[in-house]
PDB file of N, CA and C in Angstrom:
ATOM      1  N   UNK A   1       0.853  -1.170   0.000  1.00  0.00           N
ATOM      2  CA  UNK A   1       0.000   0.000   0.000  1.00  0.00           C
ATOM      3  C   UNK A   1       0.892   1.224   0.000  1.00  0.00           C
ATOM      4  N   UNK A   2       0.578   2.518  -0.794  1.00  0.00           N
ATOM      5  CA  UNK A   2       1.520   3.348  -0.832  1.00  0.00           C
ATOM      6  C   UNK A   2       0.607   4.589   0.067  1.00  0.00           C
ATOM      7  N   UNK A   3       1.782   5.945   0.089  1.00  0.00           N
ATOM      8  CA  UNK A   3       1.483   7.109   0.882  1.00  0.00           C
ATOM      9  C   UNK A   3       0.346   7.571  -0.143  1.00  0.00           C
ATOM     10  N   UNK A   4      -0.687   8.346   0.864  1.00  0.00           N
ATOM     11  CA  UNK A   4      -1.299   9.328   0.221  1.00  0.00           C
ATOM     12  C   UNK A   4      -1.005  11.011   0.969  1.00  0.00           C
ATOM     13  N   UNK A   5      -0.500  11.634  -0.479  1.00  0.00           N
ATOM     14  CA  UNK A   5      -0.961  12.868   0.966  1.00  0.00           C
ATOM     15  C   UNK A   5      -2.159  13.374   1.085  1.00  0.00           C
ATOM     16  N   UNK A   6      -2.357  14.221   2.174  1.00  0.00           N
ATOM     17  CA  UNK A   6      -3.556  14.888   2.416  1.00  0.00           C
ATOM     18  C   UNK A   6      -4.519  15.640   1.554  1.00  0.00           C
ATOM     19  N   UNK A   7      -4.048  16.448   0.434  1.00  0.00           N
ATOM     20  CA  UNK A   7      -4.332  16.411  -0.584  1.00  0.00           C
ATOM     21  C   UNK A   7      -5.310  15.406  -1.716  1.00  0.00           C
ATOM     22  N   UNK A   8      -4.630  13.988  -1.705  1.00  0.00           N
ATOM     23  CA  UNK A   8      -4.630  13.064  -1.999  1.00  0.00           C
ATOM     24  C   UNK A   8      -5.911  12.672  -1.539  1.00  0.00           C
ATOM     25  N   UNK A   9      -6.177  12.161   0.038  1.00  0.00           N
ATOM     26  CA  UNK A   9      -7.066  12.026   0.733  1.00  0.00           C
ATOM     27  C   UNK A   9      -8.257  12.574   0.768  1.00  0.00           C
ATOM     28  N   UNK A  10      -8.044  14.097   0.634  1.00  0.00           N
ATOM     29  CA  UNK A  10      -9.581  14.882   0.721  1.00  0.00           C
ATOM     30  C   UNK A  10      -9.567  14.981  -0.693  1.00  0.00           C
ATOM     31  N   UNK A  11      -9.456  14.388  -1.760  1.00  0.00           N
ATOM     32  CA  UNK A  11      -9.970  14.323  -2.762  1.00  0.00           C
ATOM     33  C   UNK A  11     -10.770  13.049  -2.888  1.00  0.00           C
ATOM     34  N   UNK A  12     -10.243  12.164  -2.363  1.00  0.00           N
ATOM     35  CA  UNK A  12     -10.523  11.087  -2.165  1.00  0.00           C
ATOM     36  C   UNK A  12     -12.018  10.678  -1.289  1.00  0.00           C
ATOM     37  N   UNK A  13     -11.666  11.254  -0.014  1.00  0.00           N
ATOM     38  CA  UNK A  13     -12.677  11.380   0.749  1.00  0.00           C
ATOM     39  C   UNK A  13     -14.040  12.042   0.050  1.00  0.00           C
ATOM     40  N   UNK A  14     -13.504  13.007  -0.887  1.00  0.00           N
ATOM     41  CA  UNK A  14     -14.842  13.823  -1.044  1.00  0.00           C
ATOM     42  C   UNK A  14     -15.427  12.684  -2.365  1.00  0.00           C
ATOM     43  N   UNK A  15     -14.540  12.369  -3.482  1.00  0.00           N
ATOM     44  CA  UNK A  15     -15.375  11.868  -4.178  1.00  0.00           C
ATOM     45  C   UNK A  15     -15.816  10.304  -3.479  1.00  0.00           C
ATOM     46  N   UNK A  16     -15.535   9.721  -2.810  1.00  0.00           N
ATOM     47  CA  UNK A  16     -16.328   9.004  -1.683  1.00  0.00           C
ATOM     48  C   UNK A  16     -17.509   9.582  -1.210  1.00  0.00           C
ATOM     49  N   UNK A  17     -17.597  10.615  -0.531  1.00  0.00           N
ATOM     50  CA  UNK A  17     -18.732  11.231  -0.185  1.00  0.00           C
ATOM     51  C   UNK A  17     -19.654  11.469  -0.846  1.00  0.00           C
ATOM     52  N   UNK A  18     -19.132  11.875  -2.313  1.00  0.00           N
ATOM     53  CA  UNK A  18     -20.280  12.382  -3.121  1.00  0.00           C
ATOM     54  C   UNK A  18     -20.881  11.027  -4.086  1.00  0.00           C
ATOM     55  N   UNK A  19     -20.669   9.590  -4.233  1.00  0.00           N
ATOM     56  CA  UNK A  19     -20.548   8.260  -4.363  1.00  0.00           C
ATOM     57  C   UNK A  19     -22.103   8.363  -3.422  1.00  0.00           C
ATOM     58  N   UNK A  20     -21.540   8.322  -1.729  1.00  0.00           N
ATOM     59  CA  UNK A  20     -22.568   7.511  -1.013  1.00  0.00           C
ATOM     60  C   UNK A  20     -23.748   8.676  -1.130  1.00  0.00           C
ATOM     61  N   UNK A  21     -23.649  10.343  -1.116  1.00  0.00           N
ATOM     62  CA  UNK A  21     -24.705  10.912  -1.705  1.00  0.00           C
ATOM     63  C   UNK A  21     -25.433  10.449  -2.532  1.00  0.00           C
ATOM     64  N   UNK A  22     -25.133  10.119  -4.121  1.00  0.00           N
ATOM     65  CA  UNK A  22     -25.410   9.886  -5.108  1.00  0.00           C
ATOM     66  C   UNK A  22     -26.668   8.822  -4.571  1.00  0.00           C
ATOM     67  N   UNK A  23     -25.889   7.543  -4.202  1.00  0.00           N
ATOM     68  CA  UNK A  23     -26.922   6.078  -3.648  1.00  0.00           C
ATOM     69  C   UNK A  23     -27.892   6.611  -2.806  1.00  0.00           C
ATOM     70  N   UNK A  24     -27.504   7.572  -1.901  1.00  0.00           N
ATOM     71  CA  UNK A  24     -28.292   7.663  -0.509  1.00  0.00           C
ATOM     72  C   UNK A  24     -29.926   8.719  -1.175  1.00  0.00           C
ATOM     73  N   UNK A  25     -29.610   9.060  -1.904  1.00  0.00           N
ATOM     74  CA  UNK A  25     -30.807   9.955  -2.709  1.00  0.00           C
ATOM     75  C   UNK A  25     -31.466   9.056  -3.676  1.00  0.00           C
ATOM     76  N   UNK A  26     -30.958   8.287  -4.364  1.00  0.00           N
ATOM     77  CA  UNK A  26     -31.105   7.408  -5.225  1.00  0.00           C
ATOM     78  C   UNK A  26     -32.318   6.305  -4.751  1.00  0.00           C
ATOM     79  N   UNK A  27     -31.819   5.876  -3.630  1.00  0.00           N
ATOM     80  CA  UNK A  27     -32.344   5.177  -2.583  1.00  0.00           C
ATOM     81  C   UNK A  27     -33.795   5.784  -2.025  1.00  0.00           C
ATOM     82  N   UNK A  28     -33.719   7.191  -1.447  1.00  0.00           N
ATOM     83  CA  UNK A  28     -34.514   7.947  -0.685  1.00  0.00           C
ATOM     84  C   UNK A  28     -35.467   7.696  -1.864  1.00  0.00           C
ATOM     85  N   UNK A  29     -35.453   8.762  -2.842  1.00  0.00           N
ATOM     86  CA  UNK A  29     -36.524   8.823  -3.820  1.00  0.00           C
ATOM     87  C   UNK A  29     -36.884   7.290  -4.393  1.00  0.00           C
ATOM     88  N   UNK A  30     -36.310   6.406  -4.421  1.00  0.00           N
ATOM     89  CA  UNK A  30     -36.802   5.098  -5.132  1.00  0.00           C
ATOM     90  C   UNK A  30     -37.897   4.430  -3.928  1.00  0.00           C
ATOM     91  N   UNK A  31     -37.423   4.110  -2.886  1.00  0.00           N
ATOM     92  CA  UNK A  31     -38.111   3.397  -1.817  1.00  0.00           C
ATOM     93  C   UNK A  31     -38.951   4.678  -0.967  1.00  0.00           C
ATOM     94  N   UNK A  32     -39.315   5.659  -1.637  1.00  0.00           N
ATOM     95  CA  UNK A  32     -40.290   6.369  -1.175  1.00  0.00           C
ATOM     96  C   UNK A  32     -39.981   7.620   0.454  1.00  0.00           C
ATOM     97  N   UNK A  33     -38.562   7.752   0.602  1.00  0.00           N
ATOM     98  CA  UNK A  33     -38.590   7.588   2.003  1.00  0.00           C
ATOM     99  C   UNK A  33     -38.785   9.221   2.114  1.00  0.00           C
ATOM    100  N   UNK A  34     -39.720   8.944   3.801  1.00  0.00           N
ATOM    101  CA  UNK A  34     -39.229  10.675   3.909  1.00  0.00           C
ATOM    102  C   UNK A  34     -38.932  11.216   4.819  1.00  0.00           C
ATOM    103  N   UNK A  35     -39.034  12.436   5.141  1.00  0.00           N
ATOM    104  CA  UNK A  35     -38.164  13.408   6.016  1.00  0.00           C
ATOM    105  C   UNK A  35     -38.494  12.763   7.344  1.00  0.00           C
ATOM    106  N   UNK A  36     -38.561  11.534   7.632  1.00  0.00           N
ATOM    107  CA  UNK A  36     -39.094  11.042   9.390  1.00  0.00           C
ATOM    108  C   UNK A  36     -38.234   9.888   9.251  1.00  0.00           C
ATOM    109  N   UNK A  37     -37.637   8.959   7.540  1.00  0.00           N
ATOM    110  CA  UNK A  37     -37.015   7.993   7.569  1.00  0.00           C
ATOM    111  C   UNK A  37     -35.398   8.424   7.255  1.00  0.00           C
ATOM    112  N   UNK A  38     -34.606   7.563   7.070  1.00  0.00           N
ATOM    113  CA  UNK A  38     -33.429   7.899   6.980  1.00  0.00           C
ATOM    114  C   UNK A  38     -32.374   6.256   6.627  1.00  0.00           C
ATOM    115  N   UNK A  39     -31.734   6.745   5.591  1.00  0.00           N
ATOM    116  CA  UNK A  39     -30.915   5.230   4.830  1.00  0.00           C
ATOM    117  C   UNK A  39     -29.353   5.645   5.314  1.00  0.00           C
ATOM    118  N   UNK A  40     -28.844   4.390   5.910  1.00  0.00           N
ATOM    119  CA  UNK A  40     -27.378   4.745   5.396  1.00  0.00           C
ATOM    120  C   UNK A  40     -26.613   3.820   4.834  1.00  0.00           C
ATOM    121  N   UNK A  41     -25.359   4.405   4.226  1.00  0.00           N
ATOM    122  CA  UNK A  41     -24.524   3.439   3.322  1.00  0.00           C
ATOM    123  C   UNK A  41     -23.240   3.443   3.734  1.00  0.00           C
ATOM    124  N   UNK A  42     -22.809   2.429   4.493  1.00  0.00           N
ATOM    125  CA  UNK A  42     -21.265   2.062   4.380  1.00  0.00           C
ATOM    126  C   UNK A  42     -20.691   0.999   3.756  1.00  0.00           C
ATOM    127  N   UNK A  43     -19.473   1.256   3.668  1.00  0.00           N
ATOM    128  CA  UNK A  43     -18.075   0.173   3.408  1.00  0.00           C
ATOM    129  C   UNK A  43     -17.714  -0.459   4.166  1.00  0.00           C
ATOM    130  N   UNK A  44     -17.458  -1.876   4.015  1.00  0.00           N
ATOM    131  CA  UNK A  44     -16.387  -2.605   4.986  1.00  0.00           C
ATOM    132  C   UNK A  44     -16.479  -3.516   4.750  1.00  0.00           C
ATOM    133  N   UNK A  45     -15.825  -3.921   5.995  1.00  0.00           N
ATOM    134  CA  UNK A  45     -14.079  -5.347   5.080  1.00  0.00           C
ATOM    135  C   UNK A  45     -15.217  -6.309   5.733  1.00  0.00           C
ATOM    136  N   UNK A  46     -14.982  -7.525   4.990  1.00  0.00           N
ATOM    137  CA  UNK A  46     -15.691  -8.573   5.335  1.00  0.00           C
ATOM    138  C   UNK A  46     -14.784  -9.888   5.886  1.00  0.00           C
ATOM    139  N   UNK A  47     -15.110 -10.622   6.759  1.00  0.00           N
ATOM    140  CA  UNK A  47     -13.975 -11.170   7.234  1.00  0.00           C
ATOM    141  C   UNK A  47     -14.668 -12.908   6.955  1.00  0.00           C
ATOM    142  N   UNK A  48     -15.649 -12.723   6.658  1.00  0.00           N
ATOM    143  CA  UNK A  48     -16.227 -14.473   6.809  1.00  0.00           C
ATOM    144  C   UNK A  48     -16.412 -14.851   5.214  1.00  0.00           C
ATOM    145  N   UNK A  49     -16.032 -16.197   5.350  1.00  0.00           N
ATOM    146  CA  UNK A  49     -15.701 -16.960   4.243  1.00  0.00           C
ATOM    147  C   UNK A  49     -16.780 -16.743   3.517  1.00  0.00           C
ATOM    148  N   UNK A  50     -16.194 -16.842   2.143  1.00  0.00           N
ATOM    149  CA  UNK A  50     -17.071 -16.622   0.723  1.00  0.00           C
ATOM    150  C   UNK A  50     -17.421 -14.968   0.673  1.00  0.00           C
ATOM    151  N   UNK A  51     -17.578 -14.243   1.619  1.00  0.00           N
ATOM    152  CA  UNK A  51     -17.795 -13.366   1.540  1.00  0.00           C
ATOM    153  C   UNK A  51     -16.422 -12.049   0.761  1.00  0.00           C
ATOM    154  N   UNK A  52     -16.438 -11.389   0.146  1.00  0.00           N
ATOM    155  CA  UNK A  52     -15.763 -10.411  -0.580  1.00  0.00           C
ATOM    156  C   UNK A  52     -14.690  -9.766   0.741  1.00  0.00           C
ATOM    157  N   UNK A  53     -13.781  -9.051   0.290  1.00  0.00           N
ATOM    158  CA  UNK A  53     -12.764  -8.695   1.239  1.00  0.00           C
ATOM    159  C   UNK A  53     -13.695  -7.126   1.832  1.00  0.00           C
ATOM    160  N   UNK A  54     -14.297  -6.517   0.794  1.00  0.00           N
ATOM    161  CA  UNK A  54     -15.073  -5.183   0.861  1.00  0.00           C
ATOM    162  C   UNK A  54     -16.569  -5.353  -0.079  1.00  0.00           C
ATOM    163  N   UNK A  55     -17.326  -4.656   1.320  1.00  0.00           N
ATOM    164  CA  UNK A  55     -18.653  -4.824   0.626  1.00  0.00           C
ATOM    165  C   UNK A  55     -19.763  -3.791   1.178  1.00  0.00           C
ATOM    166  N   UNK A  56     -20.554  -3.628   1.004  1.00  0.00           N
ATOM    167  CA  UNK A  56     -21.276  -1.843   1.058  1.00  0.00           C
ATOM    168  C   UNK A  56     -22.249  -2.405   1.634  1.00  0.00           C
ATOM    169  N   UNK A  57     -22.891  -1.976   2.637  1.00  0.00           N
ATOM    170  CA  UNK A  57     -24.080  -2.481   3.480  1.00  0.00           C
ATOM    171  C   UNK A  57     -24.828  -0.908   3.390  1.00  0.00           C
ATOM    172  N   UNK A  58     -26.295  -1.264   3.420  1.00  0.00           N
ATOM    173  CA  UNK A  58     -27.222   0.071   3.452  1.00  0.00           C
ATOM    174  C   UNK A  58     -28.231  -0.610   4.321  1.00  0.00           C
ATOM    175  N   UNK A  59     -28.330   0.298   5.308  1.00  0.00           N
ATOM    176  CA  UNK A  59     -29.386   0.105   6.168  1.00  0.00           C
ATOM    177  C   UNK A  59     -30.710   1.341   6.049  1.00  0.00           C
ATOM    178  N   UNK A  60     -31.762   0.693   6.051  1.00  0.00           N
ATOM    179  CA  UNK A  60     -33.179   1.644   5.842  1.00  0.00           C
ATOM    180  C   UNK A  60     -33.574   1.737   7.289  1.00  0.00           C
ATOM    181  N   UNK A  61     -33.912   2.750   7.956  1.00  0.00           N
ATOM    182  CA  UNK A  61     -34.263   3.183   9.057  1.00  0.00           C
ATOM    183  C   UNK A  61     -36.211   4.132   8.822  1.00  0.00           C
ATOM    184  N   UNK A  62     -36.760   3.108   8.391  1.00  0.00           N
ATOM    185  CA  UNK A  62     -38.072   3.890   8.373  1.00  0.00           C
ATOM    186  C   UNK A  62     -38.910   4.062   9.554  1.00  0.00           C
ATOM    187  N   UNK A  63     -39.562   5.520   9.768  1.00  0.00           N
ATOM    188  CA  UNK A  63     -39.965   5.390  11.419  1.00  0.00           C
ATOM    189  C   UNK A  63     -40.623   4.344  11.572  1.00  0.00           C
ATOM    190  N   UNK A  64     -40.733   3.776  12.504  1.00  0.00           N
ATOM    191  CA  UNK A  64     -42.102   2.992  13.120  1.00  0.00           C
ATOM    192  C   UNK A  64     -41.342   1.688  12.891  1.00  0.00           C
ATOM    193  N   UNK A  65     -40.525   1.509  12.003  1.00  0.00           N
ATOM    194  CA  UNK A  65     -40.778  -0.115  11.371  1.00  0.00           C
ATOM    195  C   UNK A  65     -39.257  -0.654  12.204  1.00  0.00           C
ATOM    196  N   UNK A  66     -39.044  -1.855  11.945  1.00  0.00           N
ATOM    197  CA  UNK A  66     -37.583  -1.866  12.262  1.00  0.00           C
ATOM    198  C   UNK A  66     -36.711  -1.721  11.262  1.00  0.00           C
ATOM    199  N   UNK A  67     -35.089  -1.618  11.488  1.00  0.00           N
ATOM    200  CA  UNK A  67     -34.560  -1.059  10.692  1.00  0.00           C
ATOM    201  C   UNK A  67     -34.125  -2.768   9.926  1.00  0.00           C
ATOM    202  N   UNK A  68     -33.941  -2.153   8.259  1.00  0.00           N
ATOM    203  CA  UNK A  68     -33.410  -3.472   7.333  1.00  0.00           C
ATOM    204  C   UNK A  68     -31.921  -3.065   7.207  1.00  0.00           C
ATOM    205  N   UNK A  69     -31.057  -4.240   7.299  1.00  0.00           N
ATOM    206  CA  UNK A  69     -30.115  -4.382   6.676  1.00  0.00           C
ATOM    207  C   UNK A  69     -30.030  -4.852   5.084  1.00  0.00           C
ATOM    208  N   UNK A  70     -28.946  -4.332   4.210  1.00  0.00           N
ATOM    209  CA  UNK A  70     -29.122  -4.909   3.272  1.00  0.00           C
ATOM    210  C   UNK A  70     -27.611  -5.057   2.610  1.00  0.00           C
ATOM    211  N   UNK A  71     -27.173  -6.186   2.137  1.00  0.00           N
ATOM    212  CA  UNK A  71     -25.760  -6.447   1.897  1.00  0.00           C
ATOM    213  C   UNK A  71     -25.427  -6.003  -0.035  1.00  0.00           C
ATOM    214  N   UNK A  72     -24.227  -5.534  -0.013  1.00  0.00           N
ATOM    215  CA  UNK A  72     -24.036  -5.406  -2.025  1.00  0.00           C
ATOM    216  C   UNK A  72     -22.839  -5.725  -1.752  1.00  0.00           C
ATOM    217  N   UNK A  73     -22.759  -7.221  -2.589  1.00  0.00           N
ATOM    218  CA  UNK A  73     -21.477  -7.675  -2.045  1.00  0.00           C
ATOM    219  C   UNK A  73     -20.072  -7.165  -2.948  1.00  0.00           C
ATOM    220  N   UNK A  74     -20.258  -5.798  -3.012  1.00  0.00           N
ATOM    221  CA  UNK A  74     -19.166  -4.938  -4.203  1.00  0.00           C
ATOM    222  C   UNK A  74     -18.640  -3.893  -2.758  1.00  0.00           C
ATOM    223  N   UNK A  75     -17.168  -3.613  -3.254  1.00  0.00           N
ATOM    224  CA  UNK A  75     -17.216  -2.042  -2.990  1.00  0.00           C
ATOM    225  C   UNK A  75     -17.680  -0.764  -3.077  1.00  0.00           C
ATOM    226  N   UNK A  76     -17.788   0.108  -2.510  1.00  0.00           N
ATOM    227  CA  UNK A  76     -19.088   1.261  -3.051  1.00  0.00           C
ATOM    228  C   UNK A  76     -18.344   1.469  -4.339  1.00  0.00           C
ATOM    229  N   UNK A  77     -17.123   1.659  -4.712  1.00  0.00           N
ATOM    230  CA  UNK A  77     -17.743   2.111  -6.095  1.00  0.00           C
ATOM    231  C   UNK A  77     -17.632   1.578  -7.044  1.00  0.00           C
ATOM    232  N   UNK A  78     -17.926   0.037  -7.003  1.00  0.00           N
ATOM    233  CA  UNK A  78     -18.484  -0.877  -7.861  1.00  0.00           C
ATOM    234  C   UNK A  78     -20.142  -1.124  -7.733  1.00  0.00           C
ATOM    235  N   UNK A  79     -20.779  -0.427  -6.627  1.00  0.00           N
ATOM    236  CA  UNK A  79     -22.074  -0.771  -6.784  1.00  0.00           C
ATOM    237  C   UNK A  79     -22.580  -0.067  -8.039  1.00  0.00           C
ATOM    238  N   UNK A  80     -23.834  -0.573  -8.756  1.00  0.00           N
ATOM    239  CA  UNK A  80     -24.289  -0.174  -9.460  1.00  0.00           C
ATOM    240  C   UNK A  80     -26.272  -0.128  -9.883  1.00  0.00           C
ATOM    241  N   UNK A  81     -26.113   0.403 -10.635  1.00  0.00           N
ATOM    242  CA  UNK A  81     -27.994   0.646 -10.820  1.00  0.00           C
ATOM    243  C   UNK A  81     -28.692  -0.503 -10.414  1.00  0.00           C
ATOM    244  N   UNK A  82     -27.922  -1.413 -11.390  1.00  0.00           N
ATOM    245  CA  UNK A  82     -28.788  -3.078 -10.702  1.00  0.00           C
ATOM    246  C   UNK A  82     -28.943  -3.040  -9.086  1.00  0.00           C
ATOM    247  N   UNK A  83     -27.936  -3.167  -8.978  1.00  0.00           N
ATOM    248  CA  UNK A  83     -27.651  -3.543  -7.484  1.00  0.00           C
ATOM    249  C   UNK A  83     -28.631  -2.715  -6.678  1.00  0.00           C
ATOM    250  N   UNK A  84     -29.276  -1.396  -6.596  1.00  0.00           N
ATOM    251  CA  UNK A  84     -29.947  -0.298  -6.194  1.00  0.00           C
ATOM    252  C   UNK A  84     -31.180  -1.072  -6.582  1.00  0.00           C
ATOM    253  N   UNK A  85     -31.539  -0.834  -7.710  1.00  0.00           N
ATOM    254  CA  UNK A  85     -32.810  -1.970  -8.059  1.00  0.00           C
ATOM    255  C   UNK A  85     -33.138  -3.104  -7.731  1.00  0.00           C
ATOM    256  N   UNK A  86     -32.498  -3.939  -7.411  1.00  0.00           N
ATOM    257  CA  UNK A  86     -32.568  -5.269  -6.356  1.00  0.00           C
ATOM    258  C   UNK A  86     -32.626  -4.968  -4.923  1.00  0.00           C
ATOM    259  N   UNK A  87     -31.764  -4.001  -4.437  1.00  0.00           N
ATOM    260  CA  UNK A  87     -32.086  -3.555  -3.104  1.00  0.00           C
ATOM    261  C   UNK A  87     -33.795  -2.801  -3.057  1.00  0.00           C
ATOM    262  N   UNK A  88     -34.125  -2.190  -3.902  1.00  0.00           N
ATOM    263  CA  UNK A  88     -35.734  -1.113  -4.003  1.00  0.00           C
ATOM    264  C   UNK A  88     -35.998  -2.564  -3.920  1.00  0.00           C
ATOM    265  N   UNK A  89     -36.065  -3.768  -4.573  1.00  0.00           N
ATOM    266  CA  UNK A  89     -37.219  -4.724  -5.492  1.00  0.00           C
ATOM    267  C   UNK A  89     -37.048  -6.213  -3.689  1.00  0.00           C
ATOM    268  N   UNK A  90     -36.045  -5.957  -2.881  1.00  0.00           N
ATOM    269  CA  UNK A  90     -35.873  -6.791  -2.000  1.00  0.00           C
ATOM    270  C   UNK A  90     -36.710  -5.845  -0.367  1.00  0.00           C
ATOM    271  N   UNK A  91     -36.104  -4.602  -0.790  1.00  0.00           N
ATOM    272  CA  UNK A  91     -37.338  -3.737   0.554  1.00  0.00           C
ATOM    273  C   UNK A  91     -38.390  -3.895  -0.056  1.00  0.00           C
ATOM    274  N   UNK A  92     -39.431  -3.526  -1.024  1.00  0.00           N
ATOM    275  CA  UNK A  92     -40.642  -4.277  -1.307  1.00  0.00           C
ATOM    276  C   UNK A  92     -41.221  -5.296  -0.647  1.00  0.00           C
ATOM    277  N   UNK A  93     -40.395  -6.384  -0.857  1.00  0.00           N
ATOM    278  CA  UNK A  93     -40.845  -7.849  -0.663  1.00  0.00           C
ATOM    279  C   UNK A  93     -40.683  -7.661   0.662  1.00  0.00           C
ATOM    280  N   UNK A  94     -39.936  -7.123   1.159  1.00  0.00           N
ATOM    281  CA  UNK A  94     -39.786  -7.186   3.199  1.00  0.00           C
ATOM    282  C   UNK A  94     -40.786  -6.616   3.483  1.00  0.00           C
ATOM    283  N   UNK A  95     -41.249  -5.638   2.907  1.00  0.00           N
ATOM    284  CA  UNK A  95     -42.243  -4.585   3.554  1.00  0.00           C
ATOM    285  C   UNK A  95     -43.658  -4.939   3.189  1.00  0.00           C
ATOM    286  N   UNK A  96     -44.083  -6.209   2.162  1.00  0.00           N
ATOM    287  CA  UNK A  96     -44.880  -6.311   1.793  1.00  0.00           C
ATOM    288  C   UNK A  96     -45.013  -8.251   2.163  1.00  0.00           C
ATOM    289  N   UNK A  97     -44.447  -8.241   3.071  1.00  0.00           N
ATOM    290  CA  UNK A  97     -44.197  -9.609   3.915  1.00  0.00           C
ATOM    291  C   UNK A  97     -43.972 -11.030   2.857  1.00  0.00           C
ATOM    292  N   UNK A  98     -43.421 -10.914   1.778  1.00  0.00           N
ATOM    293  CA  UNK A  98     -42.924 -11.792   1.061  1.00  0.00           C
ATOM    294  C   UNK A  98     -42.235 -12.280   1.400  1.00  0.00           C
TER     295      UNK A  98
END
Protein backbone atom coordinates (compact mmCIF):
# COMPACT_ATOMS: atom_id res chain seq x y z
CA UNK A 1 0.00 0.00 0.00
CA UNK A 2 1.52 3.35 -0.83
CA UNK A 3 1.48 7.11 0.88
CA UNK A 4 -1.30 9.33 0.22
CA UNK A 5 -0.96 12.87 0.97
CA UNK A 6 -3.56 14.89 2.42
CA UNK A 7 -4.33 16.41 -0.58
CA UNK A 8 -4.63 13.06 -2.00
CA UNK A 9 -7.07 12.03 0.73
CA UNK A 10 -9.58 14.88 0.72
CA UNK A 11 -9.97 14.32 -2.76
CA UNK A 12 -10.52 11.09 -2.16
CA UNK A 13 -12.68 11.38 0.75
CA UNK A 14 -14.84 13.82 -1.04
CA UNK A 15 -15.37 11.87 -4.18
CA UNK A 16 -16.33 9.00 -1.68
CA UNK A 17 -18.73 11.23 -0.18
CA UNK A 18 -20.28 12.38 -3.12
CA UNK A 19 -20.55 8.26 -4.36
CA UNK A 20 -22.57 7.51 -1.01
CA UNK A 21 -24.71 10.91 -1.70
CA UNK A 22 -25.41 9.89 -5.11
CA UNK A 23 -26.92 6.08 -3.65
CA UNK A 24 -28.29 7.66 -0.51
CA UNK A 25 -30.81 9.95 -2.71
CA UNK A 26 -31.11 7.41 -5.22
CA UNK A 27 -32.34 5.18 -2.58
CA UNK A 28 -34.51 7.95 -0.69
CA UNK A 29 -36.52 8.82 -3.82
CA UNK A 30 -36.80 5.10 -5.13
CA UNK A 31 -38.11 3.40 -1.82
CA UNK A 32 -40.29 6.37 -1.18
CA UNK A 33 -38.59 7.59 2.00
CA UNK A 34 -39.23 10.68 3.91
CA UNK A 35 -38.16 13.41 6.02
CA UNK A 36 -39.09 11.04 9.39
CA UNK A 37 -37.01 7.99 7.57
CA UNK A 38 -33.43 7.90 6.98
CA UNK A 39 -30.91 5.23 4.83
CA UNK A 40 -27.38 4.75 5.40
CA UNK A 41 -24.52 3.44 3.32
CA UNK A 42 -21.26 2.06 4.38
CA UNK A 43 -18.08 0.17 3.41
CA UNK A 44 -16.39 -2.61 4.99
CA UNK A 45 -14.08 -5.35 5.08
CA UNK A 46 -15.69 -8.57 5.33
CA UNK A 47 -13.98 -11.17 7.23
CA UNK A 48 -16.23 -14.47 6.81
CA UNK A 49 -15.70 -16.96 4.24
CA UNK A 50 -17.07 -16.62 0.72
CA UNK A 51 -17.80 -13.37 1.54
CA UNK A 52 -15.76 -10.41 -0.58
CA UNK A 53 -12.76 -8.69 1.24
CA UNK A 54 -15.07 -5.18 0.86
CA UNK A 55 -18.65 -4.82 0.63
CA UNK A 56 -21.28 -1.84 1.06
CA UNK A 57 -24.08 -2.48 3.48
CA UNK A 58 -27.22 0.07 3.45
CA UNK A 59 -29.39 0.11 6.17
CA UNK A 60 -33.18 1.64 5.84
CA UNK A 61 -34.26 3.18 9.06
CA UNK A 62 -38.07 3.89 8.37
CA UNK A 63 -39.97 5.39 11.42
CA UNK A 64 -42.10 2.99 13.12
CA UNK A 65 -40.78 -0.11 11.37
CA UNK A 66 -37.58 -1.87 12.26
CA UNK A 67 -34.56 -1.06 10.69
CA UNK A 68 -33.41 -3.47 7.33
CA UNK A 69 -30.11 -4.38 6.68
CA UNK A 70 -29.12 -4.91 3.27
CA UNK A 71 -25.76 -6.45 1.90
CA UNK A 72 -24.04 -5.41 -2.02
CA UNK A 73 -21.48 -7.68 -2.05
CA UNK A 74 -19.17 -4.94 -4.20
CA UNK A 75 -17.22 -2.04 -2.99
CA UNK A 76 -19.09 1.26 -3.05
CA UNK A 77 -17.74 2.11 -6.10
CA UNK A 78 -18.48 -0.88 -7.86
CA UNK A 79 -22.07 -0.77 -6.78
CA UNK A 80 -24.29 -0.17 -9.46
CA UNK A 81 -27.99 0.65 -10.82
CA UNK A 82 -28.79 -3.08 -10.70
CA UNK A 83 -27.65 -3.54 -7.48
CA UNK A 84 -29.95 -0.30 -6.19
CA UNK A 85 -32.81 -1.97 -8.06
CA UNK A 86 -32.57 -5.27 -6.36
CA UNK A 87 -32.09 -3.56 -3.10
CA UNK A 88 -35.73 -1.11 -4.00
CA UNK A 89 -37.22 -4.72 -5.49
CA UNK A 90 -35.87 -6.79 -2.00
CA UNK A 91 -37.34 -3.74 0.55
CA UNK A 92 -40.64 -4.28 -1.31
CA UNK A 93 -40.84 -7.85 -0.66
CA UNK A 94 -39.79 -7.19 3.20
CA UNK A 95 -42.24 -4.59 3.55
CA UNK A 96 -44.88 -6.31 1.79
CA UNK A 97 -44.20 -9.61 3.91
CA UNK A 98 -42.92 -11.79 1.06
Amino acid sequence: MGFFTRAELRVRDAARSARIAAIKADLCEGLGLTDDDAVSVNEIACAEAGCPDIETVVLVMRAGEPTRAFRIRRPLDGVAPADLAALRAEEADARSGV
